[in-house]
N, C-alpha and C. Protein backbone atom coordinates (compact mmCIF):
# COMPACT_ATOMS: atom_id res chain seq x y z
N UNK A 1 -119.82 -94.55 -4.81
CA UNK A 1 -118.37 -94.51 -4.83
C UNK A 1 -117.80 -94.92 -6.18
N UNK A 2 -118.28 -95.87 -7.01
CA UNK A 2 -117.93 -96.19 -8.24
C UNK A 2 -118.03 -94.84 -9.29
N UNK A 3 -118.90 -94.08 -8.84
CA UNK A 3 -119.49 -92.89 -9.47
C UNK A 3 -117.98 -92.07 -9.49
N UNK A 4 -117.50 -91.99 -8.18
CA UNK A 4 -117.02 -90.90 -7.96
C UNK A 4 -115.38 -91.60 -8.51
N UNK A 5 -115.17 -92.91 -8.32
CA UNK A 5 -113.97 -93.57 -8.68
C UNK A 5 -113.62 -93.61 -10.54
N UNK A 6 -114.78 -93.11 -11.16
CA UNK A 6 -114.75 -93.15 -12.53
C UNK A 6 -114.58 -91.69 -12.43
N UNK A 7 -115.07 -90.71 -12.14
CA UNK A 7 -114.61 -89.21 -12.31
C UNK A 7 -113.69 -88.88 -12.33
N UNK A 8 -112.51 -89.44 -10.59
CA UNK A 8 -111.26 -89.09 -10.66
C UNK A 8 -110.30 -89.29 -12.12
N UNK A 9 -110.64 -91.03 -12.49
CA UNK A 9 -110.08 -91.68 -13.23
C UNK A 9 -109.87 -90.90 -14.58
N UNK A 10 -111.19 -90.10 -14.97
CA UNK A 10 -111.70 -89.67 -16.24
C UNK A 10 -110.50 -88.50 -16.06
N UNK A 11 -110.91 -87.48 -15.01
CA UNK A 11 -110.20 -86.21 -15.23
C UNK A 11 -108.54 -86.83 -14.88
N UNK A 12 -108.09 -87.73 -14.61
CA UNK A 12 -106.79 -87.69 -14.16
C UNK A 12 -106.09 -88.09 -16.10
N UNK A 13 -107.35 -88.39 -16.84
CA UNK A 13 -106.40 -89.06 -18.21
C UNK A 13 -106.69 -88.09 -19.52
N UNK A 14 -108.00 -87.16 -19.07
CA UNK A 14 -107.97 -85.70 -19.78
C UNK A 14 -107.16 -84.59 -19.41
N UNK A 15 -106.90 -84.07 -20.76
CA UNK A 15 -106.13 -83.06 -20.51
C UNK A 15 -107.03 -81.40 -20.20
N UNK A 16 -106.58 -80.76 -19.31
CA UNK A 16 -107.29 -79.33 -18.97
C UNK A 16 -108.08 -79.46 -20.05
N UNK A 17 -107.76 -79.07 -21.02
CA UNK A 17 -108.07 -78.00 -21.49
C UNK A 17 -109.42 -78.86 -22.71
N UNK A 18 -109.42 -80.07 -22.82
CA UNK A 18 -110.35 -80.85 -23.21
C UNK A 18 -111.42 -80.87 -21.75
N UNK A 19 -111.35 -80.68 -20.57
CA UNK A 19 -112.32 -80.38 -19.57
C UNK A 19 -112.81 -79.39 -19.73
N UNK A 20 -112.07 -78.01 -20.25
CA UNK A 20 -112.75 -77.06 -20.40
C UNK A 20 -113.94 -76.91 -21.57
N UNK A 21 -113.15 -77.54 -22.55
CA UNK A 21 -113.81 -77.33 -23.57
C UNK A 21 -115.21 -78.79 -23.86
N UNK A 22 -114.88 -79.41 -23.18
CA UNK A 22 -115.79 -80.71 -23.95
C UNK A 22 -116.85 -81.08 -22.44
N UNK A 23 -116.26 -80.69 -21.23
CA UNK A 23 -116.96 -80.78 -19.74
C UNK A 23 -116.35 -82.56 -19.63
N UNK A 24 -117.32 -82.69 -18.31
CA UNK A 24 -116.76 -84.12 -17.90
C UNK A 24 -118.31 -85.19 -18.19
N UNK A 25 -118.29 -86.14 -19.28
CA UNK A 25 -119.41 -86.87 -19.11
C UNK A 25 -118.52 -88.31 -18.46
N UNK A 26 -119.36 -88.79 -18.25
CA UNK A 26 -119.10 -90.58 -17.87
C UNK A 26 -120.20 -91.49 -18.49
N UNK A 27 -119.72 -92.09 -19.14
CA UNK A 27 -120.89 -93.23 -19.83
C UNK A 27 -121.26 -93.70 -19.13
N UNK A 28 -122.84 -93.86 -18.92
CA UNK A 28 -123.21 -94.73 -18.24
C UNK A 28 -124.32 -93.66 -17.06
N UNK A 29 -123.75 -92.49 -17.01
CA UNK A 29 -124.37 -91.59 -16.06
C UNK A 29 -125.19 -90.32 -16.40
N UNK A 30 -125.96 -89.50 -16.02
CA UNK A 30 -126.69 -88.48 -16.44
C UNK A 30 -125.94 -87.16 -16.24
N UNK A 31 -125.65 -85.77 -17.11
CA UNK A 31 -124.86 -85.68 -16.47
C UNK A 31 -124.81 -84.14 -15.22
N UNK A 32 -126.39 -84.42 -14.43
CA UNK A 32 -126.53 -84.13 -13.41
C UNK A 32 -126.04 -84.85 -12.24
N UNK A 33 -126.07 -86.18 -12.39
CA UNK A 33 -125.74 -86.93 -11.37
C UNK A 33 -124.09 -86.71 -11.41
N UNK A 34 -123.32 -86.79 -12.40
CA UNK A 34 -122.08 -86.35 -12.88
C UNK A 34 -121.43 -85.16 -12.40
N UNK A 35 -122.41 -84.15 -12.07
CA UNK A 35 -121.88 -82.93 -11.46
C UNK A 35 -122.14 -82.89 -10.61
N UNK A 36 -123.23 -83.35 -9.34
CA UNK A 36 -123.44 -83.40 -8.12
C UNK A 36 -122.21 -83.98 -7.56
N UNK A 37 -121.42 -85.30 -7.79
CA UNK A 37 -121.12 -86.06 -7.41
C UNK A 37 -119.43 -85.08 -7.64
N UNK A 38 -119.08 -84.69 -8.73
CA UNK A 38 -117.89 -83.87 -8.84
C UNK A 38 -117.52 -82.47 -7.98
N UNK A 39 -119.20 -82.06 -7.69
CA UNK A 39 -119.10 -80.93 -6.90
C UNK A 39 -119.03 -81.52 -5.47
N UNK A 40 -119.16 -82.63 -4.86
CA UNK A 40 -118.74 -83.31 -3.67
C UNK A 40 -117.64 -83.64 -3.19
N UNK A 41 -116.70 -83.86 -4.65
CA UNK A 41 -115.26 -84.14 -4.64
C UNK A 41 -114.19 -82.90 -4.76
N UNK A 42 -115.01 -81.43 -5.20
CA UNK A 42 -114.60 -80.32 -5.17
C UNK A 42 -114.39 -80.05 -3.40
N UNK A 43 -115.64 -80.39 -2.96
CA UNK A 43 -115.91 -79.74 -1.59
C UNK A 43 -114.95 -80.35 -0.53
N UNK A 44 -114.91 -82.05 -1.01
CA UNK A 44 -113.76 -82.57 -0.12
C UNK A 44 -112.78 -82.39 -0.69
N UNK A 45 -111.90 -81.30 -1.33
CA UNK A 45 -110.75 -81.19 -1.74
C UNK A 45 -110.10 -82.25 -2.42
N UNK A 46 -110.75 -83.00 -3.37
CA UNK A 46 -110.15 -83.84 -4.31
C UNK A 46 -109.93 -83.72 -5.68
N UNK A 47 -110.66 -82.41 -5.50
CA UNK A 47 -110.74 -81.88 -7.09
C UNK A 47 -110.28 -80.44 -7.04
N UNK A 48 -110.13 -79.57 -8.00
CA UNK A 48 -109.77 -77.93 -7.87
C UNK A 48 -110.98 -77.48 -9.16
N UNK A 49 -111.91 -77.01 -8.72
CA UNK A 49 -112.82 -76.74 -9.63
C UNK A 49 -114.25 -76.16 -8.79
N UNK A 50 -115.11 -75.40 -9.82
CA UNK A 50 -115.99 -74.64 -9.32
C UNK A 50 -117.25 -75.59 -9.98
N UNK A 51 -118.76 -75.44 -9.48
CA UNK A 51 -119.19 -75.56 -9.58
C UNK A 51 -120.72 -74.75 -9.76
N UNK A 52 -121.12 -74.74 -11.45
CA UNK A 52 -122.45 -74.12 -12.00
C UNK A 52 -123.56 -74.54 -11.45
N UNK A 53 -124.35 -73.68 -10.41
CA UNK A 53 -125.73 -74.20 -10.13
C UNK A 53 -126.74 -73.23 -10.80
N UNK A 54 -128.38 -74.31 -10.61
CA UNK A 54 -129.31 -73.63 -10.78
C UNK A 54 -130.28 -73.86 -9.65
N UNK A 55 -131.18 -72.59 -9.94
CA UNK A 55 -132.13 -72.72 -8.57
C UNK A 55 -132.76 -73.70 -8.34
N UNK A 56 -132.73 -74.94 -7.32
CA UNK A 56 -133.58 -75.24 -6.43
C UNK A 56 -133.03 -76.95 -7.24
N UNK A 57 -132.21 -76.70 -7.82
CA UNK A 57 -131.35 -77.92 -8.45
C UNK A 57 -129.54 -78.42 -7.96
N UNK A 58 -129.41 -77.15 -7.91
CA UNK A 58 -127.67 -77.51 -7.10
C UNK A 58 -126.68 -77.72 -8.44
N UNK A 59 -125.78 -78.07 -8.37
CA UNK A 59 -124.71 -78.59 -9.19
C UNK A 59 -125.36 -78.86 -10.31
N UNK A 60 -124.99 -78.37 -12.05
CA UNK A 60 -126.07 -78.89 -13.19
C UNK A 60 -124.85 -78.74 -13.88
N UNK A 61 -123.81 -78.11 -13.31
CA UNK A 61 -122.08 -78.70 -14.19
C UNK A 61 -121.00 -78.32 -13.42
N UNK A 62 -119.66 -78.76 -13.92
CA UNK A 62 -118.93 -78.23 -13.22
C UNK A 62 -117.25 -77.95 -14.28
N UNK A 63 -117.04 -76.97 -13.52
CA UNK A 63 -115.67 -76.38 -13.95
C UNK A 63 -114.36 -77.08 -13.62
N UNK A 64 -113.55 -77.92 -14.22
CA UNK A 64 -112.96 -78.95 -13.24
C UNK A 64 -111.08 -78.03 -14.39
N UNK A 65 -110.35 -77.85 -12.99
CA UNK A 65 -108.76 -77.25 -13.28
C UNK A 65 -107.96 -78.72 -13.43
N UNK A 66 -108.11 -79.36 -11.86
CA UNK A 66 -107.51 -80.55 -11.77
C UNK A 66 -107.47 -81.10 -10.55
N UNK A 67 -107.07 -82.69 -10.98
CA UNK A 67 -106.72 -83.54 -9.40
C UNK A 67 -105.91 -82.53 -8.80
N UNK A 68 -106.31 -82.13 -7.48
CA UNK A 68 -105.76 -81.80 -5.78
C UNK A 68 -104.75 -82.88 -5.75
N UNK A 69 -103.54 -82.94 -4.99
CA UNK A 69 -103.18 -84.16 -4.11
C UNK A 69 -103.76 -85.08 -3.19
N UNK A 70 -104.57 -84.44 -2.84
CA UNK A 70 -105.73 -85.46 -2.46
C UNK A 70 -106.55 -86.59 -2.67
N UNK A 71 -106.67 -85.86 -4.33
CA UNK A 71 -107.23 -86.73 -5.05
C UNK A 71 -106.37 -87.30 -5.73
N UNK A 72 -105.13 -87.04 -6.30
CA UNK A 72 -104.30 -88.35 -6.73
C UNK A 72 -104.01 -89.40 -5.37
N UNK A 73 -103.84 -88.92 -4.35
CA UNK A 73 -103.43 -89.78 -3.58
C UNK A 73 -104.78 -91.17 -3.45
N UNK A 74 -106.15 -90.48 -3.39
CA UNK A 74 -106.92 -91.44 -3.44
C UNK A 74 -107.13 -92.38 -4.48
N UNK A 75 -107.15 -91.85 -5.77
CA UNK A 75 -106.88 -92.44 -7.03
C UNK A 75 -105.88 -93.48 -6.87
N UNK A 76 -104.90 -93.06 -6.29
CA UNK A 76 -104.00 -93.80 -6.59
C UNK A 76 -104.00 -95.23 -5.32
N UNK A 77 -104.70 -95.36 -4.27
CA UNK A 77 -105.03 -96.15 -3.24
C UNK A 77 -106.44 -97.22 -4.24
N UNK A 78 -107.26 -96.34 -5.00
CA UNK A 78 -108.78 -96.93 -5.61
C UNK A 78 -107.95 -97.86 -7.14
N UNK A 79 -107.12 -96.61 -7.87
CA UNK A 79 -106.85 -97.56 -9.21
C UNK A 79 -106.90 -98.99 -9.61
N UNK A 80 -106.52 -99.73 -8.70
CA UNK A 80 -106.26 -100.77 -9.14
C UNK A 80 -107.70 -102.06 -8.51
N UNK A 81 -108.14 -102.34 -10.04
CA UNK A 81 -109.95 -103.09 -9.95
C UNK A 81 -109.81 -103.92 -9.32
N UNK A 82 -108.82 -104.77 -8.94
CA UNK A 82 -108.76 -106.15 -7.69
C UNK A 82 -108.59 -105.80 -6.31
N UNK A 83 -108.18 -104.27 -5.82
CA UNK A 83 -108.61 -103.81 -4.69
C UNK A 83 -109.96 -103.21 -4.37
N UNK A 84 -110.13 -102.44 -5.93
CA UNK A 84 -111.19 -101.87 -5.46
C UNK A 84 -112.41 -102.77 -5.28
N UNK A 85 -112.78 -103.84 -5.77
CA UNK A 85 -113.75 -104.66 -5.80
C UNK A 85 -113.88 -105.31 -4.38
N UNK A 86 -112.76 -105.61 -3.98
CA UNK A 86 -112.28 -106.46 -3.11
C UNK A 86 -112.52 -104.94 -1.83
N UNK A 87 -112.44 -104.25 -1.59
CA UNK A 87 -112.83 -102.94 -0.72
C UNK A 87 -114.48 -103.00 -0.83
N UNK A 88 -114.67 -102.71 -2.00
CA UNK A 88 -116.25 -102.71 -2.28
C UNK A 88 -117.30 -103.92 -1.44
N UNK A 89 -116.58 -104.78 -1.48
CA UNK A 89 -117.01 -105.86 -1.40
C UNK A 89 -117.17 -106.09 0.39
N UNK A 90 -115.97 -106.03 0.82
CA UNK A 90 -115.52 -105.65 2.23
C UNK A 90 -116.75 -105.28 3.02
N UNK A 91 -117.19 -103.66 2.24
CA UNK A 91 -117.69 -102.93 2.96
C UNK A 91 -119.40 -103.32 2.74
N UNK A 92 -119.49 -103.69 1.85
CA UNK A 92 -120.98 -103.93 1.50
C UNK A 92 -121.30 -105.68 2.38
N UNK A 93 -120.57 -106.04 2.53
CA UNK A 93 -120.56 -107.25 3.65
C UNK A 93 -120.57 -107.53 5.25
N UNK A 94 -119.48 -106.33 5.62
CA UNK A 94 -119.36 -106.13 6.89
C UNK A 94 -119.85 -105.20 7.70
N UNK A 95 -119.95 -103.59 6.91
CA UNK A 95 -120.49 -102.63 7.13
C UNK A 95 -121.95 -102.03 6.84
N UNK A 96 -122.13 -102.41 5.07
CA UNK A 96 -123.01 -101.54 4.68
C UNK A 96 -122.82 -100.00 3.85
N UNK A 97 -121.97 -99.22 4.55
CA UNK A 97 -121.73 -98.19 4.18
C UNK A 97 -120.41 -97.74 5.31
N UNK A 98 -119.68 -97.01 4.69
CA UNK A 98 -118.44 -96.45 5.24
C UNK A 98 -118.28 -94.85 4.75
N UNK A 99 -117.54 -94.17 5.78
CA UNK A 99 -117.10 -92.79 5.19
C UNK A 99 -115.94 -92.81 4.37
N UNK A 100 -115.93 -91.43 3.59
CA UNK A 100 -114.82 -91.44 2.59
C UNK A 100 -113.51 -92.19 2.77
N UNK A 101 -112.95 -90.99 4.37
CA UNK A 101 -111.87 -91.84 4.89
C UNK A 101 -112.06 -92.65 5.38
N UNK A 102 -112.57 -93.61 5.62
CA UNK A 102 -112.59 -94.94 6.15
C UNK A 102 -112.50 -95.82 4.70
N UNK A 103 -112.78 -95.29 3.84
CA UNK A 103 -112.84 -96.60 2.24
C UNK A 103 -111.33 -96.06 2.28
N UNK A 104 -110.66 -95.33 2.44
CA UNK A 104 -109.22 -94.61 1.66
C UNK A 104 -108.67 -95.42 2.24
N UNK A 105 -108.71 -95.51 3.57
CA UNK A 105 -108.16 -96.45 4.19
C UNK A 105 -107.68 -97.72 4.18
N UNK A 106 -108.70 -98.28 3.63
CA UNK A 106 -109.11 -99.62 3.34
C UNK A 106 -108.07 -100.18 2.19
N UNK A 107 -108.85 -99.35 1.37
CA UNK A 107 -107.95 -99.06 0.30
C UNK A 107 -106.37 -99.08 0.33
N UNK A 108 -106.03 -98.22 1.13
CA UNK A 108 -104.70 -98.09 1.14
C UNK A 108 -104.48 -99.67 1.86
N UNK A 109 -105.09 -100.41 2.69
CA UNK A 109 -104.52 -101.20 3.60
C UNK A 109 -104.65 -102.90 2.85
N UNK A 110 -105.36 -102.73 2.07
CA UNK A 110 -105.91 -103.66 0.96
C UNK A 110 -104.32 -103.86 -0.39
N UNK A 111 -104.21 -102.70 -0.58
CA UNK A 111 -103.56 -102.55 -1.53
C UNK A 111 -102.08 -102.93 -1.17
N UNK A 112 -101.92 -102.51 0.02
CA UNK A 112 -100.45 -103.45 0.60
C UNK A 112 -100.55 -104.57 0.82
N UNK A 113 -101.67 -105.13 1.31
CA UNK A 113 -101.99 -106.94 1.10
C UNK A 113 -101.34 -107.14 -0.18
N UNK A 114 -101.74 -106.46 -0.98
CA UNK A 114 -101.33 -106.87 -2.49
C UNK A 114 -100.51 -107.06 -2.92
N UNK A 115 -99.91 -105.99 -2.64
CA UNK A 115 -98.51 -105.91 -2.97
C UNK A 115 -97.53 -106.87 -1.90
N UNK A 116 -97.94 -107.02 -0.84
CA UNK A 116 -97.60 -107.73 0.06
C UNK A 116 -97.05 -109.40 -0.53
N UNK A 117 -98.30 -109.95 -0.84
CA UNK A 117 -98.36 -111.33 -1.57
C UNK A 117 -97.41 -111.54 -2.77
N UNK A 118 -96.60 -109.95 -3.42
CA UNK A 118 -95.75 -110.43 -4.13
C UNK A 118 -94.29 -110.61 -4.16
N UNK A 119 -94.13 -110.34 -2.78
CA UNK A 119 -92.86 -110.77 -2.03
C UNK A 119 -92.38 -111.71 -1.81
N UNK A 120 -91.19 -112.17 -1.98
CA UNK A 120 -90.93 -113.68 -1.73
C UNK A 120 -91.17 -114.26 -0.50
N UNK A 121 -91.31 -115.12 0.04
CA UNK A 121 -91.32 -115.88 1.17
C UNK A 121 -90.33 -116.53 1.74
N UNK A 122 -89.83 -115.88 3.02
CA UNK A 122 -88.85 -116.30 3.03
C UNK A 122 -88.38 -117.91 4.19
């Protein structure tokens, strides 16, 4: 999920047309693992983009247009590192593993805590 929380992040602060031309790397990652993981976020409609395979390999790049609403909406539930850690953390404690929508969730429900705490008290 960190994988996929740095992708959104990446393509939401490039512009098109530097995706087209330069592709999507992430420091830190290979960038097969980089396109598997983008062509996952294509498939769940978080991304608008095609994906280059080769035989008996799958995803080896990908064509990325732009964040879906989907995917800003999730971005925008993940952005902020004191939820997301604090989600991460959640789930690797209580669960183990969670589905997409079930972290979005979280996320979203985490993130109003947050914002929550900066309300006055009345």
């Amino acid at each position: 999920m960190d994988l996929v929380r740095l992708i959104l992040l990446e393509i939401e602060r490039t512009p098109p047309e530097d995706l087209r031309l330069q592709g999507l790397y992430i420091q830190g990652y290979d960038q097969i693992a980089v396109a598997k993981h983008a062509e996952l976020l294509i498939e769940a409609g978080l991304l608008k983009g095609t994906s280059l395979k080769a035989d008996g390999i799958g995803a080896v790049a990908v064509s990325i247009e732009r964040l879906t609403w989907a995917g800003h909406e999730f971005l925008d539930a993940a952005r902020n590192e004191t939820v997301w850690n604090k989600a991460k953390a959640f789930v690797q404690e209580k669960a183990g593993t969670v589905s997409f929508d079930v972290l979005k969730v979280l996320l979203v429900e985490m993130g109003k805590s947050v914002a929550m705490s900066y309300l006055p008290k009345h």
